[in-house]
N, C-alpha and C. Protein backbone atom coordinates (compact mmCIF):
# COMPACT_ATOMS: atom_id res chain seq x y z
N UNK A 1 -19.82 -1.59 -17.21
CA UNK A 1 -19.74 -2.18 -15.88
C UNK A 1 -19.14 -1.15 -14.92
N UNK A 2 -19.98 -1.14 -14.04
CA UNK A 2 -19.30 -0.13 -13.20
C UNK A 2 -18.13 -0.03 -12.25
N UNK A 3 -17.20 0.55 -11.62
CA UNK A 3 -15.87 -0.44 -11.17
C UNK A 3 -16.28 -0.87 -9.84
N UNK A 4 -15.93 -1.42 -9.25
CA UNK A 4 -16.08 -2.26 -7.71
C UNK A 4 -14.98 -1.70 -6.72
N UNK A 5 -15.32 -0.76 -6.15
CA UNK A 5 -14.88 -0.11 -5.05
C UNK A 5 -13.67 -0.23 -4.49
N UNK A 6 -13.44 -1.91 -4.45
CA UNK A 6 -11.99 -2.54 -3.87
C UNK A 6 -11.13 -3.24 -5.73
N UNK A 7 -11.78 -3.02 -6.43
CA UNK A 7 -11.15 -3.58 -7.68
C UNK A 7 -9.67 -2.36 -7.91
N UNK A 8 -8.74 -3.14 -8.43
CA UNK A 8 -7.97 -2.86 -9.32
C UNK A 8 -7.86 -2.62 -10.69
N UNK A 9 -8.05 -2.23 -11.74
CA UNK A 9 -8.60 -1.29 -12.85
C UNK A 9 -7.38 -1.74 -13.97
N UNK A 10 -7.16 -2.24 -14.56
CA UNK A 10 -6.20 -2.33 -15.86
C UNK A 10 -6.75 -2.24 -16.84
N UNK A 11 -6.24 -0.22 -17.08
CA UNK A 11 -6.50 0.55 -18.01
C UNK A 11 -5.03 0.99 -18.79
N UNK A 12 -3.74 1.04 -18.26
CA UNK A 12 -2.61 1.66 -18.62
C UNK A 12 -1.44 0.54 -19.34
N UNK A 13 -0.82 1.44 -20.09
CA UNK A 13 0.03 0.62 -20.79
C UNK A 13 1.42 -0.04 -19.90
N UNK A 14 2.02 -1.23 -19.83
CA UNK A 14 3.12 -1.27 -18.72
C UNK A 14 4.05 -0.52 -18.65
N UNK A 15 4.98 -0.11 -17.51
CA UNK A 15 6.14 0.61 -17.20
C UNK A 15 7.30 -0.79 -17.97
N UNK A 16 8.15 0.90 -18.26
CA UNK A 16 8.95 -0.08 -18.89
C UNK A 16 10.16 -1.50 -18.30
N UNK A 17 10.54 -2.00 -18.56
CA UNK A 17 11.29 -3.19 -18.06
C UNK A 17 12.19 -2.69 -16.96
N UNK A 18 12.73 -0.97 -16.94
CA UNK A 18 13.95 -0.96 -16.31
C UNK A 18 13.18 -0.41 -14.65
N UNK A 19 11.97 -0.42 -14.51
CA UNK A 19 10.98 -0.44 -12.83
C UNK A 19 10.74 -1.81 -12.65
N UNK A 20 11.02 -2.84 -13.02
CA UNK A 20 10.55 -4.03 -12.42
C UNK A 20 10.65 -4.12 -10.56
N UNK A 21 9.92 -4.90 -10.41
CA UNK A 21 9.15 -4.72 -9.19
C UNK A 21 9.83 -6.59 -8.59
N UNK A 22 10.51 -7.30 -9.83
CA UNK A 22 10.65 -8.10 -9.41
C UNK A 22 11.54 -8.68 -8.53
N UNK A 23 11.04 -9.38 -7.28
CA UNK A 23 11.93 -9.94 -5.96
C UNK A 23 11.35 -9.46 -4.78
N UNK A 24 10.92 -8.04 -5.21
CA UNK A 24 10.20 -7.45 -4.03
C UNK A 24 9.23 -7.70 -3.36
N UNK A 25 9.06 -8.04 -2.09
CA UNK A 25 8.78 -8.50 -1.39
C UNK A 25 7.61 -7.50 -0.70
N UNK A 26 6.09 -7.50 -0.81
CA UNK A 26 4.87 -6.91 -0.28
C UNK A 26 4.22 -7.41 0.07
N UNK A 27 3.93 -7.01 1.49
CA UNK A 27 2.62 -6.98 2.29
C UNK A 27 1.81 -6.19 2.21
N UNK A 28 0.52 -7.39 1.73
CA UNK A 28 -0.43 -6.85 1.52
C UNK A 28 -1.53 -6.88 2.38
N UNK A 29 -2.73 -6.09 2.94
CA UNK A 29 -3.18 -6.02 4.14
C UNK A 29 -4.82 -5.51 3.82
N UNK A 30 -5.41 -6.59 3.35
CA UNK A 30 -7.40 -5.69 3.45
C UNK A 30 -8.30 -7.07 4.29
N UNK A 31 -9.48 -6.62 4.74
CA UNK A 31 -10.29 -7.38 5.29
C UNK A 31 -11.14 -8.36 4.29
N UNK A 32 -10.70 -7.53 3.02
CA UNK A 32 -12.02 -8.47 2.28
C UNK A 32 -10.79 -8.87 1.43
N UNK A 33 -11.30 -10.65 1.70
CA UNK A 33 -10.65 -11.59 0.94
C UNK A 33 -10.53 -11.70 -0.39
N UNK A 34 -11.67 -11.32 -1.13
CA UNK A 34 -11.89 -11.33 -2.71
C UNK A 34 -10.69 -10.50 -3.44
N UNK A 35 -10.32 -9.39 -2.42
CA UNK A 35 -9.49 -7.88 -2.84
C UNK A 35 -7.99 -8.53 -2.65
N UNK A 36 -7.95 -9.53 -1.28
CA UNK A 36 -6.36 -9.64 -1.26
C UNK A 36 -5.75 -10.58 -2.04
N UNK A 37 -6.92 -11.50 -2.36
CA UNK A 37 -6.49 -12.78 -3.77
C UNK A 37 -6.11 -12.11 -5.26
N UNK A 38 -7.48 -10.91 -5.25
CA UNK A 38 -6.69 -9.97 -6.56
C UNK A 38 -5.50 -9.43 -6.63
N UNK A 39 -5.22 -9.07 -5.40
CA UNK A 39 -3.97 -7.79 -5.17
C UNK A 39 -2.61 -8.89 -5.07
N UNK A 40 -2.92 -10.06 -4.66
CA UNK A 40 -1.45 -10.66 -4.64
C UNK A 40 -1.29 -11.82 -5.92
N UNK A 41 -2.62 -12.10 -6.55
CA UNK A 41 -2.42 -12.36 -7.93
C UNK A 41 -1.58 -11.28 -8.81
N UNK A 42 -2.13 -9.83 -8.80
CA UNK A 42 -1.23 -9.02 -9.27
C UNK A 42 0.13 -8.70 -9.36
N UNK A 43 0.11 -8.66 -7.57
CA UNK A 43 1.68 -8.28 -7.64
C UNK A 43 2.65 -9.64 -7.82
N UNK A 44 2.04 -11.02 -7.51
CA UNK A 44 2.71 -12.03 -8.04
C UNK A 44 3.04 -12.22 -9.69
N UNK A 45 2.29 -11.46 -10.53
CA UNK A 45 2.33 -11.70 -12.28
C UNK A 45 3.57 -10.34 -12.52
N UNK A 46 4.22 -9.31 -11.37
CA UNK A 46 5.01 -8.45 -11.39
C UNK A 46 5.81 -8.96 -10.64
N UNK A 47 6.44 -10.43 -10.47
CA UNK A 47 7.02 -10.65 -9.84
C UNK A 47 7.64 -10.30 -8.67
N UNK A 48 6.61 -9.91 -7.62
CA UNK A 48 6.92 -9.66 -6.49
C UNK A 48 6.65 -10.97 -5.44
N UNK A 49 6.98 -10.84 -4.60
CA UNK A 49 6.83 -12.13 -3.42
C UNK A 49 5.83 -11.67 -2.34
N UNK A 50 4.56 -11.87 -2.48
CA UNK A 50 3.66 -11.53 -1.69
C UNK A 50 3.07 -11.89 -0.59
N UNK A 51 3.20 -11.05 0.63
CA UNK A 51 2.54 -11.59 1.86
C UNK A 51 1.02 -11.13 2.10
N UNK A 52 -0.05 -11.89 2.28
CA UNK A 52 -1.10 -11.15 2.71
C UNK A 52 -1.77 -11.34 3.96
N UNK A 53 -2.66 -10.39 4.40
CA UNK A 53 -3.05 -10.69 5.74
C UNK A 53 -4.16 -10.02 5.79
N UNK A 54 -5.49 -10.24 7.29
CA UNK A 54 -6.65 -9.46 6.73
C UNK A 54 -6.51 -8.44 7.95
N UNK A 55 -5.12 -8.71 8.58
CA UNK A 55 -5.58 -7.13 9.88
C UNK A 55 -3.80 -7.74 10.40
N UNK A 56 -3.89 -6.55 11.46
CA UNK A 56 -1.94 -6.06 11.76
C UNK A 56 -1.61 -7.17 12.56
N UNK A 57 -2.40 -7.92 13.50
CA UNK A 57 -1.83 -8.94 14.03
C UNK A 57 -1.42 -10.20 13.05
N UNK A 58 -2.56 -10.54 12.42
CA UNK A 58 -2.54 -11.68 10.83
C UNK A 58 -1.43 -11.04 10.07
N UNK A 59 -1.18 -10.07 10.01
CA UNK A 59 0.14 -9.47 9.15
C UNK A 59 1.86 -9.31 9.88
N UNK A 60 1.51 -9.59 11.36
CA UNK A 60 2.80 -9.79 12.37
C UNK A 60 3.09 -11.42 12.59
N UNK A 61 1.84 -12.00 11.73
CA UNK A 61 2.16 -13.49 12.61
C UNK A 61 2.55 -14.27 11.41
N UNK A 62 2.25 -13.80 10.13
CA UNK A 62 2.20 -14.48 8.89
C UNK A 62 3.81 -14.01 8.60
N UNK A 63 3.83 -12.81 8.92
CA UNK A 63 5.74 -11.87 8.56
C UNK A 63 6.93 -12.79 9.30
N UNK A 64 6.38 -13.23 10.49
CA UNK A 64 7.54 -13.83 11.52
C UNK A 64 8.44 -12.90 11.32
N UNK A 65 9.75 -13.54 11.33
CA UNK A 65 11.00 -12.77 10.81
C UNK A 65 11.45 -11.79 9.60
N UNK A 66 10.32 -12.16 8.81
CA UNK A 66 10.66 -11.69 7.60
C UNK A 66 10.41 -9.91 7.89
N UNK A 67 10.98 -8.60 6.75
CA UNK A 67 10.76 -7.83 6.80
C UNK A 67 10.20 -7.26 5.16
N UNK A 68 9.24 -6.65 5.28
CA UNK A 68 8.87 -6.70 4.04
C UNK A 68 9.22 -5.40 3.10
N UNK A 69 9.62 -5.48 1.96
CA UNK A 69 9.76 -4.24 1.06
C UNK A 69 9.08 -3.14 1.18
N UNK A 70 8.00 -3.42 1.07
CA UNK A 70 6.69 -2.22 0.63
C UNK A 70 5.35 -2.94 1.39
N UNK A 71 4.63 -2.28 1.91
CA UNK A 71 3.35 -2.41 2.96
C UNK A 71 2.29 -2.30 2.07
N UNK A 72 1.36 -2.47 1.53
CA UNK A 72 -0.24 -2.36 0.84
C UNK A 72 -0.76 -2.49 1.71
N UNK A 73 -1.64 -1.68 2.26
CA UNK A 73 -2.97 -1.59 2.96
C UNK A 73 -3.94 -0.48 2.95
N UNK A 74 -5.29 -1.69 3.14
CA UNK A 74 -6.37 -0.54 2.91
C UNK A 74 -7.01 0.33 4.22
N UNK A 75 -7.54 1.25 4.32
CA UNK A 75 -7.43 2.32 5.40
C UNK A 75 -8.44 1.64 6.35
N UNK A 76 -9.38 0.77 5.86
CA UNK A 76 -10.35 0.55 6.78
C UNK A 76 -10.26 -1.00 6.64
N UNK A 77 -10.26 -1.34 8.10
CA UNK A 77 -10.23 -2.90 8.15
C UNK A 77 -11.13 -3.28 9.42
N UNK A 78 -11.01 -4.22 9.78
CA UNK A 78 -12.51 -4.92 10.46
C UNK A 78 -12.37 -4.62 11.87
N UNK A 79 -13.16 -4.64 12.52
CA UNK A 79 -12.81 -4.12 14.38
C UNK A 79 -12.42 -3.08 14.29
N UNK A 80 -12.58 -2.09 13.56
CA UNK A 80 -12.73 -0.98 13.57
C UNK A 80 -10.84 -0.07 13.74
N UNK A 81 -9.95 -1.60 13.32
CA UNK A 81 -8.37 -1.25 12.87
C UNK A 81 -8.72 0.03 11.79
N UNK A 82 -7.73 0.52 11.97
CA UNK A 82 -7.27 1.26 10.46
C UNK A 82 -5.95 0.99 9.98
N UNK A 83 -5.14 1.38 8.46
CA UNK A 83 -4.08 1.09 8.05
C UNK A 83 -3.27 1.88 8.88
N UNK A 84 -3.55 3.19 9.28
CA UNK A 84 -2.50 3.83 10.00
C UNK A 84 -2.27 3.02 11.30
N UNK A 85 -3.10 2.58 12.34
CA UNK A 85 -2.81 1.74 12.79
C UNK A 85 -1.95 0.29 12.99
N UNK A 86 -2.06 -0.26 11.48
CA UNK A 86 -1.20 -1.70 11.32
C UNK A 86 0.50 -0.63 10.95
N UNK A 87 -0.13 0.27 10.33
CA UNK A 87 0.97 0.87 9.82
C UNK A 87 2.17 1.14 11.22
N UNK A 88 1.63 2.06 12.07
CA UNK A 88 2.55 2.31 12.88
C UNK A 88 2.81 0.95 13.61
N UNK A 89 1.89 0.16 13.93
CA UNK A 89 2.48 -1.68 14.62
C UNK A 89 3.44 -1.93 14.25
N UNK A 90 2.95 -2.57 12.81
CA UNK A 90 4.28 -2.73 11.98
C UNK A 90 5.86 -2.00 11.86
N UNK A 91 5.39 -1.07 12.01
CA UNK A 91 7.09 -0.18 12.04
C UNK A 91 7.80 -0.38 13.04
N UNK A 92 6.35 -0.31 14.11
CA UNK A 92 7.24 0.19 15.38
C UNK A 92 8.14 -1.61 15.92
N UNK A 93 7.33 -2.90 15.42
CA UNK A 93 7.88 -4.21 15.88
C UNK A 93 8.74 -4.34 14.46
N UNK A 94 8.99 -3.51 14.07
CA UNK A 94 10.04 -4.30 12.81
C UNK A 94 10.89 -3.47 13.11
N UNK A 95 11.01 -2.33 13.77
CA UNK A 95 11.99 -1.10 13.63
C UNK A 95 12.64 -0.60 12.64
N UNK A 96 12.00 -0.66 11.39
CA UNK A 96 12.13 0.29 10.71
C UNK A 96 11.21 0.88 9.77
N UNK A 97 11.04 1.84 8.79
CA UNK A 97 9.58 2.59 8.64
C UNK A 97 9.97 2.44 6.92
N UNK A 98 9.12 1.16 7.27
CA UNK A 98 9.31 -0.50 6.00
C UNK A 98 8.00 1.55 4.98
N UNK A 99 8.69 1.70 3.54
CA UNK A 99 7.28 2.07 2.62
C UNK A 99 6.38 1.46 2.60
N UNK A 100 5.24 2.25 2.62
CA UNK A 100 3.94 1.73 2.56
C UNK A 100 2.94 2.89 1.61
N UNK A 101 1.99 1.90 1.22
CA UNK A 101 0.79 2.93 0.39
C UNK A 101 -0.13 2.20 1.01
N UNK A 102 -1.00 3.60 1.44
CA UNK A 102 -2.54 3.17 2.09
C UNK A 102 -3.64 3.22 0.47
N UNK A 103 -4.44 2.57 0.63
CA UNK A 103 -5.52 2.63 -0.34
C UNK A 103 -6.76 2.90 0.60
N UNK A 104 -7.66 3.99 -0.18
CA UNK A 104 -8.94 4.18 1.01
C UNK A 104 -9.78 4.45 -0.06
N UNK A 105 -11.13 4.41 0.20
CA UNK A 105 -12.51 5.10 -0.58
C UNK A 105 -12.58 6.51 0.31
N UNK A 106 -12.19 6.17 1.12
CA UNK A 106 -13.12 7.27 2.44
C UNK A 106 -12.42 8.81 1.90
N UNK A 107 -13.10 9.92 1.98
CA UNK A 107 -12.53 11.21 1.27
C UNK A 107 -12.74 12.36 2.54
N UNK A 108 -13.34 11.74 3.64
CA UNK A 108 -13.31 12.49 4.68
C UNK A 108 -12.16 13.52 5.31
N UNK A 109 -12.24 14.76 5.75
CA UNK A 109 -10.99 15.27 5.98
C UNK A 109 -9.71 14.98 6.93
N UNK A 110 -10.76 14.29 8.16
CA UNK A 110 -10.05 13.42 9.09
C UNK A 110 -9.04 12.26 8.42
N UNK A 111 -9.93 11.64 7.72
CA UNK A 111 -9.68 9.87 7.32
C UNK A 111 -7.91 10.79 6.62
N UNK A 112 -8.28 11.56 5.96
CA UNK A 112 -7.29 11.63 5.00
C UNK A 112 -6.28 12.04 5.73
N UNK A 113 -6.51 12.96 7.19
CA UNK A 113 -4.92 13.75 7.54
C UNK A 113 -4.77 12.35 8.24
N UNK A 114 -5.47 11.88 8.70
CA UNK A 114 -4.84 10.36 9.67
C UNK A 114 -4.34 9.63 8.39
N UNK A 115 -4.31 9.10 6.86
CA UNK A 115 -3.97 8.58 6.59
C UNK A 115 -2.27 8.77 6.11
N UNK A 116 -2.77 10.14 5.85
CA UNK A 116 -1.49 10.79 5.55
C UNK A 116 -0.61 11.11 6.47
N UNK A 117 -0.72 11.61 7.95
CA UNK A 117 0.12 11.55 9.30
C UNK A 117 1.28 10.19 8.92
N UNK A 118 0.82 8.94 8.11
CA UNK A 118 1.93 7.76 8.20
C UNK A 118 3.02 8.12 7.70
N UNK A 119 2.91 8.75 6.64
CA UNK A 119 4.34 9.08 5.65
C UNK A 119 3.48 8.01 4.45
N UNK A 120 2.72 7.60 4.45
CA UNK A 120 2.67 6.56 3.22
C UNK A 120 1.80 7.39 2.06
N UNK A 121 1.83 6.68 0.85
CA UNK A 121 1.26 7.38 -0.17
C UNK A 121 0.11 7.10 0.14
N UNK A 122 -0.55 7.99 -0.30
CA UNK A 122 -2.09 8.03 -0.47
C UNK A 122 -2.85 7.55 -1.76
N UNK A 123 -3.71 6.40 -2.04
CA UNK A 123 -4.11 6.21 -3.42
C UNK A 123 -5.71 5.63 -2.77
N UNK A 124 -6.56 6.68 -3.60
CA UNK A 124 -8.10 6.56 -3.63
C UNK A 124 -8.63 5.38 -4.20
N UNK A 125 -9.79 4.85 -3.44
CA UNK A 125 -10.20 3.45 -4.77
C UNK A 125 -11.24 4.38 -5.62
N UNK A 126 -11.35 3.35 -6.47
CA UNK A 126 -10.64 2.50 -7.67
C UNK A 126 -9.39 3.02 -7.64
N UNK A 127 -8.63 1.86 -8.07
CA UNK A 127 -7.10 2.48 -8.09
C UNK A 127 -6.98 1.33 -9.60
N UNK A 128 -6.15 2.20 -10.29
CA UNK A 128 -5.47 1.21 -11.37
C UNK A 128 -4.36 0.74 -11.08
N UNK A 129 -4.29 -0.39 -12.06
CA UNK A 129 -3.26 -0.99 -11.79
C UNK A 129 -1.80 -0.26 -11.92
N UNK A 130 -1.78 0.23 -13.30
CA UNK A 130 -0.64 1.37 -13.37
C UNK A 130 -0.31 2.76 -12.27
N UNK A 131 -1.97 3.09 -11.37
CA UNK A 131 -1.04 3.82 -10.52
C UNK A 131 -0.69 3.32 -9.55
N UNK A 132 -1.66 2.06 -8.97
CA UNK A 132 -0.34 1.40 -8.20
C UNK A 132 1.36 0.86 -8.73
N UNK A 133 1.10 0.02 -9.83
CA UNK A 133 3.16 0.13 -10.00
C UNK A 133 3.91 1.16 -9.80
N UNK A 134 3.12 2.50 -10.43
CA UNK A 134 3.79 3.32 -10.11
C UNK A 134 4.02 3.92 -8.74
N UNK A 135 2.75 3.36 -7.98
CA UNK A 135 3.69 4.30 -6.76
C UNK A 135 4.69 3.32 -5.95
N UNK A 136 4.32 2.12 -6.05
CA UNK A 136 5.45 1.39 -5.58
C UNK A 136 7.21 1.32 -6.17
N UNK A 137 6.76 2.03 -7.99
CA UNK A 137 8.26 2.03 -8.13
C UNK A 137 9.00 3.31 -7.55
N UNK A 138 8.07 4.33 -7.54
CA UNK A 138 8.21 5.71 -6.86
C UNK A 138 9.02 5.57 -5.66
N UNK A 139 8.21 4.54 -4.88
CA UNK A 139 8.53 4.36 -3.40
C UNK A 139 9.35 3.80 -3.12
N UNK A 140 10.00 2.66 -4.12
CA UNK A 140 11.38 1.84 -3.95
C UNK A 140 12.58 2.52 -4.47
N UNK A 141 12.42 3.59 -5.14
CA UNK A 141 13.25 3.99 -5.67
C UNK A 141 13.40 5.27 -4.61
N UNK A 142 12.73 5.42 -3.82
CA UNK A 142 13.50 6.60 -2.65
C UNK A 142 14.60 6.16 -1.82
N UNK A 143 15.24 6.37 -1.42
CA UNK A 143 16.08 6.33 -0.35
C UNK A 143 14.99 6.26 0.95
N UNK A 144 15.60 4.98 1.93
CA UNK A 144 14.82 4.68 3.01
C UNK A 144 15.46 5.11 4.34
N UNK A 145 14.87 5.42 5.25
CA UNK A 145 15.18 5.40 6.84
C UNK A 145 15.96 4.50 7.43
N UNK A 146 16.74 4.46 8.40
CA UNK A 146 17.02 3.43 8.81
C UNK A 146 16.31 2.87 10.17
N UNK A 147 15.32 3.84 10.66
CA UNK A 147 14.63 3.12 11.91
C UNK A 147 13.43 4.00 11.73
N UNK A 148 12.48 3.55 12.31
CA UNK A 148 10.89 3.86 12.46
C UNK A 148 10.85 4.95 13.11
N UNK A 149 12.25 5.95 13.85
CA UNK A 149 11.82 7.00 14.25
C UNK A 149 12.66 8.15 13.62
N UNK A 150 13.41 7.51 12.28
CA UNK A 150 13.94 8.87 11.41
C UNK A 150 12.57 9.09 10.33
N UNK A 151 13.22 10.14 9.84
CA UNK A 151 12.12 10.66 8.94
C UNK A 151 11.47 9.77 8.30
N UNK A 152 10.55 9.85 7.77
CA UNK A 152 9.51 8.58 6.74
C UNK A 152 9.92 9.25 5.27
N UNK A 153 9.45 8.33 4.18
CA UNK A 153 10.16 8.88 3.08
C UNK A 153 8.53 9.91 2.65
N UNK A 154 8.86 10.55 1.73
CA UNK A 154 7.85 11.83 1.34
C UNK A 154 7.59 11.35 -0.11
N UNK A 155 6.07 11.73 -0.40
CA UNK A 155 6.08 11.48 -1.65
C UNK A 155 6.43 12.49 -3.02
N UNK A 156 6.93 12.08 -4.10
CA UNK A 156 7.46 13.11 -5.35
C UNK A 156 7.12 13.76 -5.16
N UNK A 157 5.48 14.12 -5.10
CA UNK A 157 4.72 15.24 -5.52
C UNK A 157 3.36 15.04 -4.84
N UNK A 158 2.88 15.84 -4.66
CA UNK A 158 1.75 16.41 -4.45
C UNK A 158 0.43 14.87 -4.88
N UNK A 159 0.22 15.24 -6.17
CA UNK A 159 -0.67 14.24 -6.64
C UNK A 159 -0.64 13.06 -6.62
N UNK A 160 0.93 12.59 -6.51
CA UNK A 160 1.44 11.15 -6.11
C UNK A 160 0.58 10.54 -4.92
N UNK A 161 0.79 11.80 -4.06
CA UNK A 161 0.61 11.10 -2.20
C UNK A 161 -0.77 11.24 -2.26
N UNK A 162 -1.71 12.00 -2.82
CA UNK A 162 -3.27 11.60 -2.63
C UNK A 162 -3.30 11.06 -4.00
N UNK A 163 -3.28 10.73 -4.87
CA UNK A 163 -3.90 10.43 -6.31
C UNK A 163 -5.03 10.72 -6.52
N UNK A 164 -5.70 12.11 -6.42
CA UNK A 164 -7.08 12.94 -6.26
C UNK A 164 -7.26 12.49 -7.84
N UNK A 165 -6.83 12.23 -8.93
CA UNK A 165 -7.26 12.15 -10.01
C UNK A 165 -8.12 10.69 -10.27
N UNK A 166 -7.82 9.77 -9.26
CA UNK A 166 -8.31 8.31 -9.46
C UNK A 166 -9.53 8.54 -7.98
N UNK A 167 -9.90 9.29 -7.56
CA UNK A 167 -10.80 9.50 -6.95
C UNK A 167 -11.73 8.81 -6.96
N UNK A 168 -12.61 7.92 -6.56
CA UNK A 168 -13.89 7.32 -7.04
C UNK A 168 -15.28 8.02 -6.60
N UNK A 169 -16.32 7.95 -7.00
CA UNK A 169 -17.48 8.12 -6.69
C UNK A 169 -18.19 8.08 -4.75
């Protein structure tokens, strides 16, 4: 079977007990509904507390007050939004520069320096499930900013922030 473009992939063995993900609180952010029922089934069975939304306003109105841990969103969303877009919204009305990982297919050179300009990790679809935990434990485990206009956090390494190895077709 071949993988599905917006699918999540569980191929890897789990991280161990002492990355739990649980309490944490993610917003999650794609246009296609099928992807955000998967993605917050997921991160709900990792005990996280999941918000989803299908674009930055639906993701400002569903958040209210709340501020969220970690951001999921995919690079291309409907009306012609992008994640860097919800991305900087979001920071800039929450005031502070909440982690985030963009997910994209697109391999274009543009798509990619705009995705990467956010500070957020970069992860190609198909994405597995294990490299998403991992970059979210990556990402919780940095030290954060305290406002949307200090530095953004950086990723470990190199391969972390694009995940060129999960590349898709």
């Amino acid at each position: 079977m071949d993988a599905w473009d917006g699918a999540l992939q569980d191929e890897a063995t789990p991280l161990p007990e002492d990355h739990s993900l649980e309490g944490l609180h993610v917003l999650a952010i794609d246009d296609d509904e099928a992807v955000l029922l998967g993605m917050q089934s997921l991160l709900q069975s990792w005990g996280c507390l999941c918000t989803v939304a299908g674009s930055g306003a639906d993701a400002l109105e569903r958040l209210g007050d709340d501020t969220p841990d970690l951001i999921i969103t995919d690079f291309r969303l409907r009306h012609e939004e992008t994640g860097k877009q919800v991305l900087q919204a979001l920071r800039t009305h929450l005031g502070i520069a909440v982690p985030a990982i963009i997910m994209t297919g697109d391999t274009s050179p543009q798509r990619l320096r705009d995705a990467q300009s956010t500070s957020a990790l970069l992860l190609h679809k198909p994405v597995s499930t294990s490299q998403l935990r991992e970059a979210m434990v990556q990402l919780i485990a940095q030290p954060q900013p305290g406002n949307a206009a200090g530095p953004a956090p950086q990723p470990a390494d190199e391969s972390a922030a694009t995940a060129s190895d999960a590349a898709g077709p």
